[in-house]
N, C-alpha and C. Protein backbone atom coordinates (compact mmCIF):
# COMPACT_ATOMS: atom_id res chain seq x y z
N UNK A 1 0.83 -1.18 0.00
CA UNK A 1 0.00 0.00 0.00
C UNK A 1 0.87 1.24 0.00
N UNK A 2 0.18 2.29 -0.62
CA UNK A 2 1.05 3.46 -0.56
C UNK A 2 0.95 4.31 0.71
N UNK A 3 1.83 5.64 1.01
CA UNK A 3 1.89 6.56 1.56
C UNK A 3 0.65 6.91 2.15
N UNK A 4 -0.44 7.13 1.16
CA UNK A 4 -1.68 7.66 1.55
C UNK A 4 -2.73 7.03 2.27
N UNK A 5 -2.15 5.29 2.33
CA UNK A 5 -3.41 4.21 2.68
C UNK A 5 -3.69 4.80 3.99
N UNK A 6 -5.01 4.42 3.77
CA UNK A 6 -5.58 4.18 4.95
C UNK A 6 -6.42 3.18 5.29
N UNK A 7 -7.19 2.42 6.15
CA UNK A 7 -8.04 1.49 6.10
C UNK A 7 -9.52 2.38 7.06
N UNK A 8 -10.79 1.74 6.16
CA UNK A 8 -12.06 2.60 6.22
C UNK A 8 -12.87 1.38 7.04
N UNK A 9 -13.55 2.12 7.38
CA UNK A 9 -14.49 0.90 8.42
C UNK A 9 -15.71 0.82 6.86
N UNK A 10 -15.79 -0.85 6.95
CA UNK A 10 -16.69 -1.09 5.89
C UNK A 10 -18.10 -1.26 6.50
N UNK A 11 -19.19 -1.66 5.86
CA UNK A 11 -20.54 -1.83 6.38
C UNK A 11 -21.01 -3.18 5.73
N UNK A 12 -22.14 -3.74 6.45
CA UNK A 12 -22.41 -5.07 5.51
C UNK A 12 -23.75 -3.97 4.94
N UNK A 13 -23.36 -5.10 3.23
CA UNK A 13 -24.28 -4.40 2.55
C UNK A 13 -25.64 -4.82 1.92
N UNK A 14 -26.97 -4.94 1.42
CA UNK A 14 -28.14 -5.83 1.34
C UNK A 14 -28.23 -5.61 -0.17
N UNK A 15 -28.40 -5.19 -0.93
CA UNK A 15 -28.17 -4.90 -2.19
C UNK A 15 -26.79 -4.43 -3.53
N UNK A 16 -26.70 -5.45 -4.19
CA UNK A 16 -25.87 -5.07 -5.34
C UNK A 16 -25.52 -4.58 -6.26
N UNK A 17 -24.69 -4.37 -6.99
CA UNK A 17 -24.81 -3.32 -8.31
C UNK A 17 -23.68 -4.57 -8.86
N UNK A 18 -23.80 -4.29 -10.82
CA UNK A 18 -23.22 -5.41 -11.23
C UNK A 18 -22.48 -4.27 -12.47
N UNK A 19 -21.14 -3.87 -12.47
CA UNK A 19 -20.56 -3.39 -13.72
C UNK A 19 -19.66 -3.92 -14.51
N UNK A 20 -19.80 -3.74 -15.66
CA UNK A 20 -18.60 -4.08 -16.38
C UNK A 20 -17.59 -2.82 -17.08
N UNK A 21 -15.81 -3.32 -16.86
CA UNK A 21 -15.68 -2.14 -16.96
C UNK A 21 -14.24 -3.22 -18.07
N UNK A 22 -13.74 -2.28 -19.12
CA UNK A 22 -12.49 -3.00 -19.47
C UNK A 22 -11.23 -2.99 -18.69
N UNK A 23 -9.84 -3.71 -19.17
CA UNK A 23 -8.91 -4.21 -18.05
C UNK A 23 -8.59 -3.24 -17.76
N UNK A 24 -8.32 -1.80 -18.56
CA UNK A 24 -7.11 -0.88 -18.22
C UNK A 24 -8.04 0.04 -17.09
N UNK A 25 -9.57 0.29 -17.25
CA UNK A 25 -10.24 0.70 -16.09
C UNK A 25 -10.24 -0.19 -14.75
N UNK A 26 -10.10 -1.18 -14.81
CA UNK A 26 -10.06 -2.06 -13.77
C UNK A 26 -8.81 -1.78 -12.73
N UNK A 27 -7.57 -1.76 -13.67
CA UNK A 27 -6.63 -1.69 -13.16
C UNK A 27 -6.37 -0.79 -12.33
N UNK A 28 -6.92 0.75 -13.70
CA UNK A 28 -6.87 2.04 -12.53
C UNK A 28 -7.58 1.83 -11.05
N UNK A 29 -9.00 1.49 -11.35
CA UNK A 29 -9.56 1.35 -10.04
C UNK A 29 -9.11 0.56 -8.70
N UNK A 30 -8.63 -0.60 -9.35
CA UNK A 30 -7.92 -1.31 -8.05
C UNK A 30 -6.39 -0.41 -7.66
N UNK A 31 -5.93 0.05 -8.23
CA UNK A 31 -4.74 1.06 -8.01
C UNK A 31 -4.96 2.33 -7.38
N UNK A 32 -5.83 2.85 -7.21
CA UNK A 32 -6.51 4.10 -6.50
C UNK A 32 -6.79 3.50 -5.37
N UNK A 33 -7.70 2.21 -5.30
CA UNK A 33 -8.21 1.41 -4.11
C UNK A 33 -7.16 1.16 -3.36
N UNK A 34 -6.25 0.79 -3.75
CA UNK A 34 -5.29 0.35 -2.77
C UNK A 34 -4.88 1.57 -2.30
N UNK A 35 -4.42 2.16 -2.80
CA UNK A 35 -3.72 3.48 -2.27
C UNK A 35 -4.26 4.27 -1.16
N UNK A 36 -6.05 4.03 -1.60
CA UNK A 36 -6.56 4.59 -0.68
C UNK A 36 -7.17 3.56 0.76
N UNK A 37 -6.55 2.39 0.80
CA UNK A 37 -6.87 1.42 1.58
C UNK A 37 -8.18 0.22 1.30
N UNK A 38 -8.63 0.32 0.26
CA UNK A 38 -9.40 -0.24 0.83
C UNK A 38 -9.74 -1.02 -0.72
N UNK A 39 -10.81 -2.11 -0.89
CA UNK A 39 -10.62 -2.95 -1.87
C UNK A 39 -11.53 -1.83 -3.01
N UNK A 40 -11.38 -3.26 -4.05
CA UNK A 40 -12.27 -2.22 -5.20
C UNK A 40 -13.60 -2.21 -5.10
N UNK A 41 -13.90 -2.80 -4.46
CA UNK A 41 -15.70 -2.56 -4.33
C UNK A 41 -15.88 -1.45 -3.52
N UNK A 42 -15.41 -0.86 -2.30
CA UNK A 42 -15.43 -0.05 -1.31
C UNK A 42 -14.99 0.82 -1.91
N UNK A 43 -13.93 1.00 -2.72
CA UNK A 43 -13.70 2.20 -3.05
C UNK A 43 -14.79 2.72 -4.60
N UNK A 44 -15.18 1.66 -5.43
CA UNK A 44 -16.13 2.27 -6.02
C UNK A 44 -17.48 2.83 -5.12
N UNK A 45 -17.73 1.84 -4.32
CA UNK A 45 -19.31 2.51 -3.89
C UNK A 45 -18.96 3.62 -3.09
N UNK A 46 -17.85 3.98 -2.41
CA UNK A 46 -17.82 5.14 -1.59
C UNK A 46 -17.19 6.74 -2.68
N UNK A 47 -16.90 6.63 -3.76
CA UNK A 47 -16.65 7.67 -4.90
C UNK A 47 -18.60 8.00 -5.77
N UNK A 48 -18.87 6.43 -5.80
CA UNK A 48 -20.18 6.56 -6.26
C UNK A 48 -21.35 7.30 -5.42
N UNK A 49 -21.01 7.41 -4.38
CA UNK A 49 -21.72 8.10 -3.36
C UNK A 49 -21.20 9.29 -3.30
N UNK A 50 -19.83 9.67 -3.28
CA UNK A 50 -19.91 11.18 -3.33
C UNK A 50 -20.16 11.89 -4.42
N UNK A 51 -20.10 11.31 -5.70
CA UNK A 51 -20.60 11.49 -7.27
C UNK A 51 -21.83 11.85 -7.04
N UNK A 52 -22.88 10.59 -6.33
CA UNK A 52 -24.23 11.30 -6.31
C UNK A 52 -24.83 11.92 -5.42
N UNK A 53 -23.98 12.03 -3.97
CA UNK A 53 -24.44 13.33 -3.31
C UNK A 53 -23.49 14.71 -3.90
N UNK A 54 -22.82 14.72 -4.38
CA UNK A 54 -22.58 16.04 -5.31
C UNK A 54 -23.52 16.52 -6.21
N UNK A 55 -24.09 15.33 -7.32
CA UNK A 55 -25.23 15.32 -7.90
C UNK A 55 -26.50 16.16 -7.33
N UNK A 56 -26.68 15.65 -6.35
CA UNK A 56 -28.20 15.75 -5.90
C UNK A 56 -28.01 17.62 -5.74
N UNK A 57 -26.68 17.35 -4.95
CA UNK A 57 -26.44 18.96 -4.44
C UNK A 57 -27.17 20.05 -4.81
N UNK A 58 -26.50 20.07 -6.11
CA UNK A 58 -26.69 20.95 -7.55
C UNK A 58 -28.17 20.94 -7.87
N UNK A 59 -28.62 19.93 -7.66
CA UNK A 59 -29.96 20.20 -8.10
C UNK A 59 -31.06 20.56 -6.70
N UNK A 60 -30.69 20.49 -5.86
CA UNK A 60 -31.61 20.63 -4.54
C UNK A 60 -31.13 21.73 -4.09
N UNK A 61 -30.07 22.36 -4.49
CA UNK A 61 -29.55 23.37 -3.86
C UNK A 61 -30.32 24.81 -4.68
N UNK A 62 -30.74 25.77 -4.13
CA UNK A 62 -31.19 26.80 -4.37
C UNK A 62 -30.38 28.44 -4.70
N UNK A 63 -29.79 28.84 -5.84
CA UNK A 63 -29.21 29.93 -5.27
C UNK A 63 -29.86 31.15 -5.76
N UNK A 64 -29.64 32.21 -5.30
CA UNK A 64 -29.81 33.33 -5.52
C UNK A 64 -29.04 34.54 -6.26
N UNK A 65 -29.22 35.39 -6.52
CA UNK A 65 -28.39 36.40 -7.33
C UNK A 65 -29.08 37.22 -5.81
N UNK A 66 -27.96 38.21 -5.59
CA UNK A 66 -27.98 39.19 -4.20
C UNK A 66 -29.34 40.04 -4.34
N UNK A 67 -29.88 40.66 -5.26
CA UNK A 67 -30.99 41.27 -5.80
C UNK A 67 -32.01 40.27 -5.45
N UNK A 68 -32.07 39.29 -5.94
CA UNK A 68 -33.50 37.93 -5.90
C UNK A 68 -33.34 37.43 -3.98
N UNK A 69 -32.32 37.68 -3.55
CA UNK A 69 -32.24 37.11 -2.40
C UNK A 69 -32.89 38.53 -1.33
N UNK A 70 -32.67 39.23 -1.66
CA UNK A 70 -33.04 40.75 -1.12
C UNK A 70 -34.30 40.90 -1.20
N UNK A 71 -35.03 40.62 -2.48
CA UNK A 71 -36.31 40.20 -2.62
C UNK A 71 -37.30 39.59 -1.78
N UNK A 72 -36.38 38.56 -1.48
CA UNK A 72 -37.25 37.03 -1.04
C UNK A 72 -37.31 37.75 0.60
N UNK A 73 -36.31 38.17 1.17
CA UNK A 73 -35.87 38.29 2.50
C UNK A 73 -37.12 39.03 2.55
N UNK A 74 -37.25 40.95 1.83
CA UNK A 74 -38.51 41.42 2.21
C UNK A 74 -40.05 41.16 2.17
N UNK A 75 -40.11 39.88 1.07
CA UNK A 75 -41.13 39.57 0.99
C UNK A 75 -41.88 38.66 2.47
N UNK A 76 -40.62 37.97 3.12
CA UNK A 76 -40.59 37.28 3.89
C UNK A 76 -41.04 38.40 5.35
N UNK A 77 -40.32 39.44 5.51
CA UNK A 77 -40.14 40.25 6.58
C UNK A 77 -41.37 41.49 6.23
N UNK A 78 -41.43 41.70 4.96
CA UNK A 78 -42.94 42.43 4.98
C UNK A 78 -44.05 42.02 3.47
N UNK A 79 -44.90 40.87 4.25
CA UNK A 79 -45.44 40.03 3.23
C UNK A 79 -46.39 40.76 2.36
N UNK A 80 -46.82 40.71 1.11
CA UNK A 80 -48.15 41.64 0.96
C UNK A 80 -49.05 41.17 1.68
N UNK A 81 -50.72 41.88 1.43
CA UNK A 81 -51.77 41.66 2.03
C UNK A 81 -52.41 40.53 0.81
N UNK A 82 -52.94 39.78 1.39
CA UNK A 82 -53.59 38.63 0.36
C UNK A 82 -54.62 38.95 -0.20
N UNK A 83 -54.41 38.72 -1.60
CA UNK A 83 -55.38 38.81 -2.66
C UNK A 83 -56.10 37.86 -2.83
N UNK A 84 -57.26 38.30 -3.76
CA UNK A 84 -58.07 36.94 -3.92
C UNK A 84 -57.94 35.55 -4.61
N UNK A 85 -56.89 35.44 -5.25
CA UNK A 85 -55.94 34.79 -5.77
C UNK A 85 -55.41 33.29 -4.37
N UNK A 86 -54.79 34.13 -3.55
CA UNK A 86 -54.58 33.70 -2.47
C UNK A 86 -55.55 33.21 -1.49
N UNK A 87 -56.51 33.92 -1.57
CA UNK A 87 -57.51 33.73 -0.69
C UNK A 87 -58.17 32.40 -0.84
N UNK A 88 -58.64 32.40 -2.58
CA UNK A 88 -59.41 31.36 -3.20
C UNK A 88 -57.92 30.02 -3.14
N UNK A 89 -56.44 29.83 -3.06
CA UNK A 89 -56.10 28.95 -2.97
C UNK A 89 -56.66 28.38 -1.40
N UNK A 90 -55.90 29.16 -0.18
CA UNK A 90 -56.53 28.58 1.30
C UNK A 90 -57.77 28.16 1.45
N UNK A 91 -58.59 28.72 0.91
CA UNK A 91 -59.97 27.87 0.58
C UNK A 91 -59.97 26.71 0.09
N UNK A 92 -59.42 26.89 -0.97
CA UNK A 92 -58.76 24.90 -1.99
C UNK A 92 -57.74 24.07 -0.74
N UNK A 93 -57.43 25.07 -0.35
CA UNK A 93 -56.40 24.16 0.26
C UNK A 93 -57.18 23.47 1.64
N UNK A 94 -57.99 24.22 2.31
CA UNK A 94 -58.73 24.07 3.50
C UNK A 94 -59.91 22.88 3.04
N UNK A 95 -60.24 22.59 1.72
CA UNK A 95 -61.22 21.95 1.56
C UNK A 95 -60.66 20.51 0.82
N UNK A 96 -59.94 20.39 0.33
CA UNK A 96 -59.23 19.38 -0.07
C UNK A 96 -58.26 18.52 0.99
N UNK A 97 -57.55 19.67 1.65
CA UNK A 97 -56.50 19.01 2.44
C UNK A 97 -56.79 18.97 4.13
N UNK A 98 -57.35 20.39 4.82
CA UNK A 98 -57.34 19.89 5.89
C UNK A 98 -58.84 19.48 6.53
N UNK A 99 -60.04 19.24 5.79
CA UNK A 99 -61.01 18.90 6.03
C UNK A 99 -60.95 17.28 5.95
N UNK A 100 -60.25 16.74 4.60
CA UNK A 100 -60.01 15.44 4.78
C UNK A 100 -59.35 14.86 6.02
N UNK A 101 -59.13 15.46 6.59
CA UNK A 101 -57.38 14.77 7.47
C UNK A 101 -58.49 14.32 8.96
């Protein structure tokens, strides 16, 4: 193992994933794995996990431009007065959702 190993506490796992990859990807992967301690399955599913919580990030994450955020804040801190627009949703909403419940 190299310089960098380390060894990761593994988990038992209930479900599989099945890839095929060619030799010279293989190789890389078990060569990263080691380095980083741990076999090639562990080290794919734990890269595959930060791949897709990076993923999700980006898309669940909300941003603002300083103007749109300035916006939101006053709308929040001084709301308008509700229109009928509004009015007629809490009505939909009061009769659909919390009358059923």
């Amino acid at each position: 193992m190299g310089a960098r190993a380390k060894k990761k506490e593994t988990h038992l796992k209930e479900d599989k994933f099945h890839i095929r990859v060619n030799e010279k990807d293989k190789s890389l992967i078990e060569k990263a794995a080691e380095f980083a301690g741990l076999n090639a399955s562990a080290f794919v599913l734990e890269n595959a996990l930060k791949a897709a919580r990076r993923e999700l990030a980006s898309v669940e994450t909300l941003s603002l431009t300083r103007a749109d955020s300035e916006l939101f804040l006053n709308l929040l801190t001084n709301p308008p007065a509700p229109n009928q627009a509004m009015k007629d949703a809490f009505a939909e909403y009061k009769t659909r959702v919390v009358n059923k419940a």
